[in-house]
Protein backbone atom coordinates (compact mmCIF):
# COMPACT_ATOMS: atom_id res chain seq x y z
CA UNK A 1 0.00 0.00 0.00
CA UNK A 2 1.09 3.59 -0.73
CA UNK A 3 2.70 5.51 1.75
CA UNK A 4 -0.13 7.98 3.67
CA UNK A 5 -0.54 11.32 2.41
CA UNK A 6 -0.60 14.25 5.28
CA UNK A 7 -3.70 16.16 4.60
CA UNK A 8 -2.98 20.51 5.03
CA UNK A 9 -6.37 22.82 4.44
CA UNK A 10 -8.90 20.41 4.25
CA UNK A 11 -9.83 22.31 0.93
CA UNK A 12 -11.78 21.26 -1.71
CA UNK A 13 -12.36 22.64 -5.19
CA UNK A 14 -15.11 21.94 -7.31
CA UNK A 15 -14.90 22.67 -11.23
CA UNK A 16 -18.68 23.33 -12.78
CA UNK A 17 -21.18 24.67 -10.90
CA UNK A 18 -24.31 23.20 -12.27
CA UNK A 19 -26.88 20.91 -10.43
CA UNK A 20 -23.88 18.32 -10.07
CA UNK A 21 -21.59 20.81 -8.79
CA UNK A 22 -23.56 23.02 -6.54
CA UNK A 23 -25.22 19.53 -4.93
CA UNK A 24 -21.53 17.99 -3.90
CA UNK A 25 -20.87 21.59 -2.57
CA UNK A 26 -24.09 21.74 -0.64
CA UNK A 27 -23.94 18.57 0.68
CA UNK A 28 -20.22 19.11 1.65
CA UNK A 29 -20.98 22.25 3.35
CA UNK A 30 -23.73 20.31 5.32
CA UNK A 31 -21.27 17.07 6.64
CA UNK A 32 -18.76 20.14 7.86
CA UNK A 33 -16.21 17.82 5.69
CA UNK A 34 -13.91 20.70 4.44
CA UNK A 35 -12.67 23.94 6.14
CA UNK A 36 -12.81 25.31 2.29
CA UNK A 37 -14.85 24.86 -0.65
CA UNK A 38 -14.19 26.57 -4.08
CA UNK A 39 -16.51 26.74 -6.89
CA UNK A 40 -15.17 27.50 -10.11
CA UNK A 41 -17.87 27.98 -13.68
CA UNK A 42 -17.23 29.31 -16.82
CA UNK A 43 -20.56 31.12 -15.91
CA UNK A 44 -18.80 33.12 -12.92
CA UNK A 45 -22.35 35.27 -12.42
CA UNK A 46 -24.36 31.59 -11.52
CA UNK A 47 -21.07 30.21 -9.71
CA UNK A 48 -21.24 32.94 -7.20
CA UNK A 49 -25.23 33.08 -6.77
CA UNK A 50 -24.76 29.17 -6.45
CA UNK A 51 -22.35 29.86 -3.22
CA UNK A 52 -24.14 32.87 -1.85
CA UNK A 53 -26.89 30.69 -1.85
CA UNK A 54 -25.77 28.14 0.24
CA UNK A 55 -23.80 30.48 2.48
CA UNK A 56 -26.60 31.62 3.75
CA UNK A 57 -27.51 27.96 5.64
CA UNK A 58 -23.91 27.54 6.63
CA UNK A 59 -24.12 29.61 9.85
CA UNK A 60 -26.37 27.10 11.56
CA UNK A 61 -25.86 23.63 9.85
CA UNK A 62 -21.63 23.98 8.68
CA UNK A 63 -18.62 26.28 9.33
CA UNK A 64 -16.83 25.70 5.85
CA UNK A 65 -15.92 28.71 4.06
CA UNK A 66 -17.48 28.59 0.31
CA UNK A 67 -16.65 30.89 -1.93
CA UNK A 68 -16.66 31.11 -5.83
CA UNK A 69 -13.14 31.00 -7.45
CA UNK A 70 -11.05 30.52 -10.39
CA UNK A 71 -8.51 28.30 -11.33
CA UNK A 72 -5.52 29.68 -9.38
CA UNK A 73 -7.61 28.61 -6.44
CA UNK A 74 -6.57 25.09 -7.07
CA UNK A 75 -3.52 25.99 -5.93
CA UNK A 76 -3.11 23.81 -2.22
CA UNK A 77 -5.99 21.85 -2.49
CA UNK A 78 -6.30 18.10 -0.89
CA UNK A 79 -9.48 17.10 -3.29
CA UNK A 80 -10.35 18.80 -7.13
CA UNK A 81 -13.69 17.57 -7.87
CA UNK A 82 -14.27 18.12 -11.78
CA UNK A 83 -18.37 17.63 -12.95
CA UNK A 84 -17.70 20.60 -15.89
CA UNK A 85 -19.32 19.17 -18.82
CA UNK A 86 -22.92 18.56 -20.68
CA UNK A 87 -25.59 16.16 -19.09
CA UNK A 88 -26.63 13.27 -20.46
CA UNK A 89 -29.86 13.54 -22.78
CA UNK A 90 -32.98 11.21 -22.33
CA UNK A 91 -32.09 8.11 -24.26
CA UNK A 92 -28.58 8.53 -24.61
CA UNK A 93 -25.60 6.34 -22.86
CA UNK A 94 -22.96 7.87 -20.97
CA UNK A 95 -20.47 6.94 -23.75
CA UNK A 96 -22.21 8.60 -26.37
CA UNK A 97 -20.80 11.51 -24.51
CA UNK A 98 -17.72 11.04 -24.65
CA UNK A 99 -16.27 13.07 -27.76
CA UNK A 100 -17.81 16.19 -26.57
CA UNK A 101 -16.60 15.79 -22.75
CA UNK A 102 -13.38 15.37 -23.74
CA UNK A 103 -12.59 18.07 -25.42
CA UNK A 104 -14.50 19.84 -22.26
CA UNK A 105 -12.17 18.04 -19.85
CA UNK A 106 -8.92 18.70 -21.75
CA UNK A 107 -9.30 22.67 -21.40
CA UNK A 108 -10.34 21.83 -17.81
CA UNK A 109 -7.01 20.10 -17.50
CA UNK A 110 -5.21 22.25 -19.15
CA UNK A 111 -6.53 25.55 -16.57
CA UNK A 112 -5.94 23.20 -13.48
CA UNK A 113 -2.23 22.44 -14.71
CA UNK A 114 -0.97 25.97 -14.32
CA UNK A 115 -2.17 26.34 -10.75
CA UNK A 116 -1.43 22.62 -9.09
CA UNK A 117 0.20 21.79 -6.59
CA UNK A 118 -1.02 19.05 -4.88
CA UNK A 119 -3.99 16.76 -3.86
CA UNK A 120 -6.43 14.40 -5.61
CA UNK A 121 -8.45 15.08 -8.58
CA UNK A 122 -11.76 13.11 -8.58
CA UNK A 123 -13.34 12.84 -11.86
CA UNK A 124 -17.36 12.80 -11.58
CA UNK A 125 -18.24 14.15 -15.55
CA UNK A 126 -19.19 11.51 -18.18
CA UNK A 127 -18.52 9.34 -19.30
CA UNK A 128 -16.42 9.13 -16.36
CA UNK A 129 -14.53 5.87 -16.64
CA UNK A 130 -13.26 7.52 -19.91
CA UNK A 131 -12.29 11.09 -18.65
CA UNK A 132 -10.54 9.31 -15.54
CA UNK A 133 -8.24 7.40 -17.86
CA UNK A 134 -7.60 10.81 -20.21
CA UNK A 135 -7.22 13.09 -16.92
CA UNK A 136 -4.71 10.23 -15.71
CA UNK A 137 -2.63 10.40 -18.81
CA UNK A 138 -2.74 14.37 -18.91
CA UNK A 139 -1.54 14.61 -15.04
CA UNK A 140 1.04 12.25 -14.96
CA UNK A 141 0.24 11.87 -11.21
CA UNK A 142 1.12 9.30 -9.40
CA UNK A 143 -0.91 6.06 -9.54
CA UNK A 144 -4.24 7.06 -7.80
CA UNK A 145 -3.77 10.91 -6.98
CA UNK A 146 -6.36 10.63 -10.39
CA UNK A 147 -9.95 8.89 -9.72
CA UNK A 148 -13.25 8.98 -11.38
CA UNK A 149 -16.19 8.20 -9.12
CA UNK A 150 -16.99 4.97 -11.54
CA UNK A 151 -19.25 2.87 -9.79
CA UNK A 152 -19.93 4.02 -6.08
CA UNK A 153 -23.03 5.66 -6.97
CA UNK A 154 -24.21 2.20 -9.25
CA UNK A 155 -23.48 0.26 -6.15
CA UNK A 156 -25.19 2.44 -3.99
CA UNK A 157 -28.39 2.11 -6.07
CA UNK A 158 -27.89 -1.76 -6.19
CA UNK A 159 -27.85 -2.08 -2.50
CA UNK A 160 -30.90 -0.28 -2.57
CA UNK A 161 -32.67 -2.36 -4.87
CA UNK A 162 -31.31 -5.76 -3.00
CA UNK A 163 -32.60 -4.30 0.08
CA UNK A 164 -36.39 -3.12 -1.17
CA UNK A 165 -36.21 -7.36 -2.33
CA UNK A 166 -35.22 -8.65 0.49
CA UNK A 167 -37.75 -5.82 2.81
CA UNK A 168 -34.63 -5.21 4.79
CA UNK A 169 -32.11 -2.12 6.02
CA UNK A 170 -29.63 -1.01 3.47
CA UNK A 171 -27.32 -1.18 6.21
CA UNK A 172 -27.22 -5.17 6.50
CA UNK A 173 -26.37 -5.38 3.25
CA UNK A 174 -22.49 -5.56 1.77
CA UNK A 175 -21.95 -5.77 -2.19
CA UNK A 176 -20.83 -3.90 -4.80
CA UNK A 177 -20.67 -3.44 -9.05
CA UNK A 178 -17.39 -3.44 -11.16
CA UNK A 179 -16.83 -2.37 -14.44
CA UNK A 180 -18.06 0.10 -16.49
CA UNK A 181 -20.71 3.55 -14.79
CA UNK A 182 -22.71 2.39 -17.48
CA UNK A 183 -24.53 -0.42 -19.23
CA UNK A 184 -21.23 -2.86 -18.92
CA UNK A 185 -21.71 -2.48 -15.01
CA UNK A 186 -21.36 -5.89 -13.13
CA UNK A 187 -22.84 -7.21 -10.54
CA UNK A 188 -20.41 -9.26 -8.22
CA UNK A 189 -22.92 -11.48 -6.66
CA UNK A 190 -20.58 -13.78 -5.09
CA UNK A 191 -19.71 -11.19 -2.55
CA UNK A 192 -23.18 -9.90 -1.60
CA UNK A 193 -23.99 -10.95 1.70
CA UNK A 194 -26.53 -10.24 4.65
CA UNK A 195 -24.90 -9.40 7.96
CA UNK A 196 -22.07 -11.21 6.56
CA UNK A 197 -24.20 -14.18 5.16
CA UNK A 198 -23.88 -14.73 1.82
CA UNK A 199 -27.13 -14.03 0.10
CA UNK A 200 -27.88 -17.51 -1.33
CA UNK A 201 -27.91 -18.69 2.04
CA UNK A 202 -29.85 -16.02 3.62
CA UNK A 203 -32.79 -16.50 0.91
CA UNK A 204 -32.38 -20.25 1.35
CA UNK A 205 -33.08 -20.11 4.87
CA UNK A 206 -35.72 -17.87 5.01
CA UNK A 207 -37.25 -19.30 1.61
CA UNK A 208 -36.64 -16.48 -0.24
CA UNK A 209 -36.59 -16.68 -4.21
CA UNK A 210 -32.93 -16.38 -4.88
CA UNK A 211 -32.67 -17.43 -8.67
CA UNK A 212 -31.23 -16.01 -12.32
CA UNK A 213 -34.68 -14.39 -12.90
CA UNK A 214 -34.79 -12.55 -9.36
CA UNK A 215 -30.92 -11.51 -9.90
CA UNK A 216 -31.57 -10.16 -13.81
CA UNK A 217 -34.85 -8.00 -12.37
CA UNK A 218 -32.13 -5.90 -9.74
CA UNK A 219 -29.27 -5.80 -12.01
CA UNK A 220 -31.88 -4.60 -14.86
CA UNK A 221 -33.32 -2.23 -12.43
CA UNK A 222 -29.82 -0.95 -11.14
CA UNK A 223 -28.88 -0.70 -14.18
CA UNK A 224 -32.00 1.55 -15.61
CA UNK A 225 -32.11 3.82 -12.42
CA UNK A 226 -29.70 6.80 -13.91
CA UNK A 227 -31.93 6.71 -16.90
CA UNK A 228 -35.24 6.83 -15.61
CA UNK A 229 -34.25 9.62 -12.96
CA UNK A 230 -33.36 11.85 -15.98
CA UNK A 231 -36.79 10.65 -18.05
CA UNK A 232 -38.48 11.95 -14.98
CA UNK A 233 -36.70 14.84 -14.05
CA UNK A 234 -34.27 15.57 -16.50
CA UNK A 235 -31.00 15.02 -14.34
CA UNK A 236 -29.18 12.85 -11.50
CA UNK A 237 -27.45 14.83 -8.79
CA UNK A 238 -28.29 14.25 -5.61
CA UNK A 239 -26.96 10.43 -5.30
CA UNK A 240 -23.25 11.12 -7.01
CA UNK A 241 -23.51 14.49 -4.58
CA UNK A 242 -23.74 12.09 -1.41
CA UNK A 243 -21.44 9.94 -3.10
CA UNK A 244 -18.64 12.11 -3.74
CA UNK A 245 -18.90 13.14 0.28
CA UNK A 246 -18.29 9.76 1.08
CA UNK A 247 -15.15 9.65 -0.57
CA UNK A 248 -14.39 13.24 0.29
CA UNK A 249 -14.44 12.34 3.62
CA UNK A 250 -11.68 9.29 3.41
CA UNK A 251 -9.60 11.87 1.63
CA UNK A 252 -9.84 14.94 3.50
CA UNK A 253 -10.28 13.45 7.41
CA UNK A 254 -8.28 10.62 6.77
CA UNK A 255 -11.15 7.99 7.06
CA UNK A 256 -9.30 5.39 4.40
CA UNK A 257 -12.47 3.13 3.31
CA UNK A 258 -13.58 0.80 0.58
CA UNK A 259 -15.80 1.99 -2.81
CA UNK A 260 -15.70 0.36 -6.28
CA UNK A 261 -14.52 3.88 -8.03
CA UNK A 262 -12.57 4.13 -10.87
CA UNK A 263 -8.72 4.27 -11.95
CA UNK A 264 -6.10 3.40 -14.29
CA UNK A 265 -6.00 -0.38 -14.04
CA UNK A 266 -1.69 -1.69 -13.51
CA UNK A 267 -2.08 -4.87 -14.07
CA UNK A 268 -5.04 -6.33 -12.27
CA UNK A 269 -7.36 -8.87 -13.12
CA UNK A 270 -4.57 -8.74 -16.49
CA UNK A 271 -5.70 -5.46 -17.37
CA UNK A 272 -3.83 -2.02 -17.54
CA UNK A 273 -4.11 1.30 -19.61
CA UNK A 274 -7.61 1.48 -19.12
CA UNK A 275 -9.49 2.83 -15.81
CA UNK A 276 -12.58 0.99 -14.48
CA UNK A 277 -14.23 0.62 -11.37
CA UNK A 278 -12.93 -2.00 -8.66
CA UNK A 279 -13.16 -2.27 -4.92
CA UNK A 280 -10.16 0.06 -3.93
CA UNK A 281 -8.86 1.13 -0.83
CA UNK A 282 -9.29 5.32 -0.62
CA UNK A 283 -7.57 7.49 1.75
CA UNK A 284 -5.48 10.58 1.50
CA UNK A 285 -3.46 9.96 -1.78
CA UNK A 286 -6.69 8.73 -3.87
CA UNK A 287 -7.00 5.43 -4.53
CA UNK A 288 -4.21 3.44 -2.48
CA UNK A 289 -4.73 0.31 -3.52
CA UNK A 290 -7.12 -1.88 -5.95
CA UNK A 291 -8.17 -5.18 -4.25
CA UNK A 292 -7.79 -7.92 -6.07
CA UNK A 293 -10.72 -10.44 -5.28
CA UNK A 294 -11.68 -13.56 -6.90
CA UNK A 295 -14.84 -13.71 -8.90
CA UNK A 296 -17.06 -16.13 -10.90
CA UNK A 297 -16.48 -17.12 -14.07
CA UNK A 298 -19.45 -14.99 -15.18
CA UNK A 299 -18.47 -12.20 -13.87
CA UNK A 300 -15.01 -12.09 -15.12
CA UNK A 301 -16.72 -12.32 -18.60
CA UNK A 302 -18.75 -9.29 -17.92
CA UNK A 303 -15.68 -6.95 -16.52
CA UNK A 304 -13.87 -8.44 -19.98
CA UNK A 305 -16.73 -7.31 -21.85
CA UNK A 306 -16.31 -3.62 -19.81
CA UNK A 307 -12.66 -3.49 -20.77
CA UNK A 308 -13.08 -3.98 -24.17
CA UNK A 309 -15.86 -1.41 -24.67
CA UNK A 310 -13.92 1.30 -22.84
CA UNK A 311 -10.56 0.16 -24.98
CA UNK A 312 -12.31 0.60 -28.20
CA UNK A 313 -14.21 4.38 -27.61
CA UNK A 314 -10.50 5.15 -26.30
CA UNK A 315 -8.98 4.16 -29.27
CA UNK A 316 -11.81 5.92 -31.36
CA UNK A 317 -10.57 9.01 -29.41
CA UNK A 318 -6.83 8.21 -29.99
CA UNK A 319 -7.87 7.99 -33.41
CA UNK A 320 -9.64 11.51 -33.69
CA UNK A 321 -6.88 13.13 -32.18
């Protein structure tokens, strides 16, 4: 494992101030994570009507100071959180973003780079296990100090839906997705357990239907979630904003804990140059370490199937270059 980073300001930057943006900040601000949080917009008239406005609840729920910045405000910051680029449209994937938000993310990258100093840079934009891998390459950090969020908030939403099965707490239940934020997201069913009881063996005893059907109507529905939020309501951002505070937290009070997020893969599972989501170890410096757990046959298939489909838009990107 990496050596532990010593944390300085507690200060935490966010790049794009839009319903994404302004939710991580808000909900930072609420959890009293960070001493300081930044946001920075190329719209610099909504960026600083986005933090007057939720100055004005700090006083009795939070004591960070939030401000809106610029880029030279990266400067000494333990956590850059980048969501600057478009949404997602009804009926398109994340990757059919990906073009577009990369171009986005390279002049993103490029504004950051004059100012940086130090800490991590979590990606959150989509399609994010893309952008993590292109940020990585751009940075030239060292391995981790460059994340994407990748699956936390898909596993978040899949514990959910297990739960509302079984008509039990979210918090008895331990499992998580790999792979791609998107429709090559896996379900690693031989790890989800009950209280520590693997699930088969929970349903078994208490005669619950634990089959292929009942496991494709979850994964189907975890899967869907992100895309029916935005048929409804025409975005997501109050999940990933909950999600990135979890991991905000590991970073900036030195709470290391365990998420399937996204980063350059070095060799695990066989797999390198491309980022995807795997449990990983998160602390100070990023991601610390990627665990390396056995899975079934199945599911090795599906994280294969993951790698490729990232590998080939990369190399369509490579290719338009």
């Amino acid at each position: 494992m990496k050596p532990i980073h010593k944390i300085g300001n507690r200060k935490v930057v966010i790049i794009g101030a839009g319903f994404v943006g302004s939710s991580i900040a808000y909900a930072l601000a609420l959890r009293d994570i960070a001493r300081e949080i930044v946001l920075i917009d190329i719209d610099k008239e909504k960026c600083a009507g986005e933090a007057c406005d939720i100055r004005h609840g700090i006083p009795s729920m939070g004591t960070a100071d939030l401000y809106a910045g610029d880029y030279s405000d990266c400067a000494d910051s333990d956590l850059i959180v980048i969501t600057a680029g478009r949404n997602r449209r009804p009926g398109e994937t994340r990757l059919d973003m990906a073009s577009e938000n990369t171009k986005i993310m390279k002049s993103v990258v490029d504004s950051i780079k004059q100012y940086y100093t130090r800490g991590c840079i979590l990606i959150v934009s989509n399609p994010v296990d893309i952008l993590t891998q292109k940020v990585t390459e751009w940075m030239n950090l060292p391995d981790g100090m460059v994340f994407g969020s990748g699956c936390i908030l898909d596993t978040s939403r899949f514990i959910r839906c297990v739960a509302d099965y079984l008509e039990l707490s979210t918090g008895v239940i331990n499992g998580y997705l790999v792979g791609e934020h998107g429709d090559n997201q896996v379900p690693v069913w031989s790890k989800l357990v009950v209280s520590g009881i693997p699930i088969e063996e929970y349903c078994q005893e208490l005669q619950i239907p634990w089959n292929d059907e009942a496991k494709a109507r979850i994964a189907d529905k975890t899967r869907s979630m992100g895309t029916e939020i935005i048929k409804a309501k025409g975005k997501t951002h109050y999940g990933i904003a909950t999600s990135v505070c979890f991991i905000a937290d590991a970073i900036i009070n030195q709470r290391p804990t365990i998420a399937s997020v996204s980063s350059q893969l070095m060799g695990e599972h066989g797999v390198r140059g491309v980022s995807l989501s795997v449990p990983s170890v998160i602390g100070p410096g990023g991601v610390q370490q990627r665990i390396r757990e056995k899975w079934s046959p199945d599911e090795y298939r599906g994280f294969f199937d993951a790698v490729e489909k990232v590998r080939g838009i990369l190399n369509q990107l490579q290719g338009g270059e």
